[in-house]
C-alpha atoms as a PDB file:
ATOM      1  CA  UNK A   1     -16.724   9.766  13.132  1.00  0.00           C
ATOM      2  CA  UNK A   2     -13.536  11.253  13.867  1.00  0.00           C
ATOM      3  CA  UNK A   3     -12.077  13.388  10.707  1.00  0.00           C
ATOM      4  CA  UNK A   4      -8.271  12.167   9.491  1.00  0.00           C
ATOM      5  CA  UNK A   5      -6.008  14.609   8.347  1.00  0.00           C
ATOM      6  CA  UNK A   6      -3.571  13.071   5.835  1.00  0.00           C
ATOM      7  CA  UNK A   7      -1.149  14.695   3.784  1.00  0.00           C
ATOM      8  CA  UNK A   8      -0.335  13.315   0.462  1.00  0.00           C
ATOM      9  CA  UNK A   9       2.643  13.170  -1.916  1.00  0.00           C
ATOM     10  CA  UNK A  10       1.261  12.432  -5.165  1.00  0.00           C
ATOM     11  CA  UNK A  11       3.025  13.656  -8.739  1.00  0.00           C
ATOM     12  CA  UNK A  12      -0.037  12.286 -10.806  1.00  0.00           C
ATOM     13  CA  UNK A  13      -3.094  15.255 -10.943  1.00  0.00           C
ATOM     14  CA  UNK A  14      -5.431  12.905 -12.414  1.00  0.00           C
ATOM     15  CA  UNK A  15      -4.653  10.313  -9.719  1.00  0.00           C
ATOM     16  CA  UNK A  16      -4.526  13.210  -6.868  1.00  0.00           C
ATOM     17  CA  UNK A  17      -7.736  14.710  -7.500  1.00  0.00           C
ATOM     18  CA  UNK A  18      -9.417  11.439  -7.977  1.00  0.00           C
ATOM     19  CA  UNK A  19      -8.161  10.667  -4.576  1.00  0.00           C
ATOM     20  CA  UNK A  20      -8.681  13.334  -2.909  1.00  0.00           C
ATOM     21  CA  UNK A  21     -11.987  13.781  -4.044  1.00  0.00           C
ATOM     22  CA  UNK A  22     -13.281  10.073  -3.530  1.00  0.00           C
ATOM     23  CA  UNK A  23     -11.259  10.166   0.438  1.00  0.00           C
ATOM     24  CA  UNK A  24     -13.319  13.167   1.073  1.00  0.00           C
ATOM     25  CA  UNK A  25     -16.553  11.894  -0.517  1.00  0.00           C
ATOM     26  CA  UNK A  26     -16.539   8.422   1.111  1.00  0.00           C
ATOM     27  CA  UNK A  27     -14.845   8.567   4.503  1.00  0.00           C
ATOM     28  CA  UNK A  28     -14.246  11.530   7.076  1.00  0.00           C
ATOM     29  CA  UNK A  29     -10.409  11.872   5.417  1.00  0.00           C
ATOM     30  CA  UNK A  30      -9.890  15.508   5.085  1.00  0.00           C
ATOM     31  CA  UNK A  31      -6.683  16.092   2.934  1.00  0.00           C
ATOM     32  CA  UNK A  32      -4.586  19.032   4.676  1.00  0.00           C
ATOM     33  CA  UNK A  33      -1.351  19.112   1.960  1.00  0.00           C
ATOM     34  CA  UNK A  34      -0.329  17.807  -1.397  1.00  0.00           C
ATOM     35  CA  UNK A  35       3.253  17.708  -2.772  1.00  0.00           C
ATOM     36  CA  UNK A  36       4.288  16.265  -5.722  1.00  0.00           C
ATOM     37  CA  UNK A  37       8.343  16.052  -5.402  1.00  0.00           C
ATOM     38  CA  UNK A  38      10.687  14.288  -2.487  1.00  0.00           C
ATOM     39  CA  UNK A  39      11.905  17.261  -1.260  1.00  0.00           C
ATOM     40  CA  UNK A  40       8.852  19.228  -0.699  1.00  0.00           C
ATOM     41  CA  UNK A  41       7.446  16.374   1.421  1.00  0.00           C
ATOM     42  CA  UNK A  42      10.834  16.589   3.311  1.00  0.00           C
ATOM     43  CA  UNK A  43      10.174  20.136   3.913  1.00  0.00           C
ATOM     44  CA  UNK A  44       6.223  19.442   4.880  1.00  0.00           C
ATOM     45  CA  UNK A  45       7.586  16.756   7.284  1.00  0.00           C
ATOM     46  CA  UNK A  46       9.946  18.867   9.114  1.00  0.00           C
ATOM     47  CA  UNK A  47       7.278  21.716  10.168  1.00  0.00           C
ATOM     48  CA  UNK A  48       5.526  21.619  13.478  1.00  0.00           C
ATOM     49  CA  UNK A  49       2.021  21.126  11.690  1.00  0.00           C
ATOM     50  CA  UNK A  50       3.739  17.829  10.616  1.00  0.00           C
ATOM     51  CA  UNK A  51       2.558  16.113  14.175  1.00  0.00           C
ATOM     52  CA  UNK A  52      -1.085  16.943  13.475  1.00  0.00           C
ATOM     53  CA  UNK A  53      -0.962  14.532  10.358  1.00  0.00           C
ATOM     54  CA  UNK A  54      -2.664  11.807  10.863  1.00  0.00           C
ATOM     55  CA  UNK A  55      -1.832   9.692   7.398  1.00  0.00           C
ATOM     56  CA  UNK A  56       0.477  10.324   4.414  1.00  0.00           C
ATOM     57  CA  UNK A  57       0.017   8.611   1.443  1.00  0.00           C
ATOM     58  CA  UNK A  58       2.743   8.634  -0.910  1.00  0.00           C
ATOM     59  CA  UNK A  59       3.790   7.138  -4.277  1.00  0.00           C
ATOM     60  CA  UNK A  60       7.169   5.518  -4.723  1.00  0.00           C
ATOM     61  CA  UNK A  61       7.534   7.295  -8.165  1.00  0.00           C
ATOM     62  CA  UNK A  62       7.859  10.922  -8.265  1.00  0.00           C
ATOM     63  CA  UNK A  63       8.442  14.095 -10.112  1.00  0.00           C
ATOM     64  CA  UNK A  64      11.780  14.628  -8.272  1.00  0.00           C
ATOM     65  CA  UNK A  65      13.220  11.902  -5.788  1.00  0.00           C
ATOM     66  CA  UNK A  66      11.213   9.147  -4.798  1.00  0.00           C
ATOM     67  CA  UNK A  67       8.492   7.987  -1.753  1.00  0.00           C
ATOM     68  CA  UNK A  68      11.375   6.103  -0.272  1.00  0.00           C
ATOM     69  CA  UNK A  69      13.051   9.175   0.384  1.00  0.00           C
ATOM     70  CA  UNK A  70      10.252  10.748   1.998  1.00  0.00           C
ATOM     71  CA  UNK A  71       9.520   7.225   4.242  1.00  0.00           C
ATOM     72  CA  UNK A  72      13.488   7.582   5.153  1.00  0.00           C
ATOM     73  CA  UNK A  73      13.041  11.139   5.897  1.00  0.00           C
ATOM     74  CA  UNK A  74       9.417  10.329   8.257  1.00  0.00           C
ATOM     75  CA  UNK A  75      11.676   7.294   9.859  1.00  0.00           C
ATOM     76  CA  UNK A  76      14.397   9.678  11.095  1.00  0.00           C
ATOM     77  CA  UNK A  77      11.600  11.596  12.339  1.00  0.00           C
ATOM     78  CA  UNK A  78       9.907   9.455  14.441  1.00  0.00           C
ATOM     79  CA  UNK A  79       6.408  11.317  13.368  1.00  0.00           C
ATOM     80  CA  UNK A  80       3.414  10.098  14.718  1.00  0.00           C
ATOM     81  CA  UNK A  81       1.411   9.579  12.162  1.00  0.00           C
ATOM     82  CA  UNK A  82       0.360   6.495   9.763  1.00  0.00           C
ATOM     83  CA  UNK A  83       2.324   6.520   6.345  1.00  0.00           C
ATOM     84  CA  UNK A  84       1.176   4.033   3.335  1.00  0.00           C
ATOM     85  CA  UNK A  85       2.892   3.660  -0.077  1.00  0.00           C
ATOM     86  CA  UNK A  86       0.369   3.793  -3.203  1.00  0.00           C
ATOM     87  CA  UNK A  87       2.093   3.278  -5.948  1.00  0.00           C
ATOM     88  CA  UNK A  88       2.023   1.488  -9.674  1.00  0.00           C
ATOM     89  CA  UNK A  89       5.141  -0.591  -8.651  1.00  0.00           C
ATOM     90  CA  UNK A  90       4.056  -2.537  -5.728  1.00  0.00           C
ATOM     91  CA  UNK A  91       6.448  -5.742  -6.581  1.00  0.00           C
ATOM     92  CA  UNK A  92       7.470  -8.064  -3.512  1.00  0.00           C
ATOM     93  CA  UNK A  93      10.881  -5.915  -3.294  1.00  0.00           C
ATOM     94  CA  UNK A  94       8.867  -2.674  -3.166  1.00  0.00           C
ATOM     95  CA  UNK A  95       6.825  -3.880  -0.612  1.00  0.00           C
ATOM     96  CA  UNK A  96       9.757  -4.919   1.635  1.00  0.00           C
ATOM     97  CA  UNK A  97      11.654  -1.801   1.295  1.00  0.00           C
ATOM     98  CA  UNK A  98       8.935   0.251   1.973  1.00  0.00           C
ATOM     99  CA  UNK A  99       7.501  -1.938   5.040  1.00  0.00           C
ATOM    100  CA  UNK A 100      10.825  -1.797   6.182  1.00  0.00           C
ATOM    101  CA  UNK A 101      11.543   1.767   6.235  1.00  0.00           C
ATOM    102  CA  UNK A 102       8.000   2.471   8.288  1.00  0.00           C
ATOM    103  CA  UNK A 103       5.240   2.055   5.873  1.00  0.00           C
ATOM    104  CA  UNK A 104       2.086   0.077   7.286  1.00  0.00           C
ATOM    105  CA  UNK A 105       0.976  -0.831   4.190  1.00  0.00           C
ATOM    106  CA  UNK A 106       1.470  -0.984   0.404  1.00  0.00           C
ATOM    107  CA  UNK A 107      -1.330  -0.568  -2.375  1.00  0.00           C
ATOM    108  CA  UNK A 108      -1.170  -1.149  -5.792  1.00  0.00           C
ATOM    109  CA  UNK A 109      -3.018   1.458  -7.792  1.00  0.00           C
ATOM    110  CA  UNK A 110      -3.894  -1.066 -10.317  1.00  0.00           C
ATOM    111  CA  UNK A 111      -5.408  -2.888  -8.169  1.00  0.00           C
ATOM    112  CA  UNK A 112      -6.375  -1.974  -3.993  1.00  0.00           C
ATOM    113  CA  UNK A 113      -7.875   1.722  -4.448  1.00  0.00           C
ATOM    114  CA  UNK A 114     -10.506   0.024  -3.219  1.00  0.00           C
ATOM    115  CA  UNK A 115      -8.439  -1.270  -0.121  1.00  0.00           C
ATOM    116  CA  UNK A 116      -7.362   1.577   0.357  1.00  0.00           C
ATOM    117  CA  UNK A 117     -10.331   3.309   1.330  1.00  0.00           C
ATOM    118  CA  UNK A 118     -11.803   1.110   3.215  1.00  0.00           C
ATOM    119  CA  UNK A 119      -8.482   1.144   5.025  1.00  0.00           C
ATOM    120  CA  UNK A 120      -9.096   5.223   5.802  1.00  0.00           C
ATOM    121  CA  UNK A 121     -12.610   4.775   6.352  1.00  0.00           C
ATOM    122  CA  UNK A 122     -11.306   2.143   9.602  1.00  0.00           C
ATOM    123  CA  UNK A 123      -9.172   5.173  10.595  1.00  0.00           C
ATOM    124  CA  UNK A 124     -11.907   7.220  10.694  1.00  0.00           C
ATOM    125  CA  UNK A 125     -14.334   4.857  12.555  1.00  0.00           C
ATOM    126  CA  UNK A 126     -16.390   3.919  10.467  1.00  0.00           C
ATOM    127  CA  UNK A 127     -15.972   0.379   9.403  1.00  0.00           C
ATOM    128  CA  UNK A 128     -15.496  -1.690   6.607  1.00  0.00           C
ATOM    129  CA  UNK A 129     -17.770  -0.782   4.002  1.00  0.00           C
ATOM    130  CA  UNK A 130     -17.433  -1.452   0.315  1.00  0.00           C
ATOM    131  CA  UNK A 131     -15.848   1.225  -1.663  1.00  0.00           C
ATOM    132  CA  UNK A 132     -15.834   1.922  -5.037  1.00  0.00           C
ATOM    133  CA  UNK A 133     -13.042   2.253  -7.448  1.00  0.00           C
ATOM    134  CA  UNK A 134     -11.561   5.162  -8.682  1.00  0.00           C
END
């Protein structure tokens, strides 16, 4: 099992120590940052540690400026890692603007926690098993 570092920009505590704690518990995810605002992801994204992320999760909806600012800011980039949109406001537009602008995928939090990790658990190697809900 390989170990994932991902990165992840998150304004919610409850929801980012839920996560964190369940990517950690379940899969071989090893969260390496947390941010909750636009332009401290920007920041993250720009320093040379940025190329040894693996995944960044990030919500559309944050405490300053928005996920699609970060995704903008990771396209211009060209950083090699995986970025996915979690979010409360997954609607078909959402999911276009975000695909388009380098996301893999989009996850409702209502609804595909649980797709989620089993998504990081493929990263990591080790299959598709069934994962609980937050």
């Amino acid at each position: 099992m390989a170990k994932v570092k991902a990165f992840i920009v998150e304004d919610s505590p409850v929801i980012l120590e839920n996560l964190v704690s369940t990517l950690e518990d379940l899969t071989s995810v090893e969260v390496v940052g947390c941010v909750t605002e636009e332009a401290a992801a920007v920041a993250a994204l720009r320093q040379p540690e940025a190329a040894d992320i693996d995944l960044y999760i990030i919500d559309v909806f944050l405490r300053a400026g928005t996920g699609l600012g970060v995704l903008q800011a990771a396209l211009e980039l060209s950083l090699p890692g995986r970025f996915v949109v979690l979010t409360n406001y997954a609607t078909a537009e959402m999911r276009r603007r975000c695909l388009a602008l380098g996301a893999e995928r989009v996850f409702d939090k209502s609804r595909d926690l649980d797709e989620l990790i089993a998504y990081c658990a493929e990263l990591c190697g080790e299959g598709t098993r069934p994962a609980p809900l937050l």
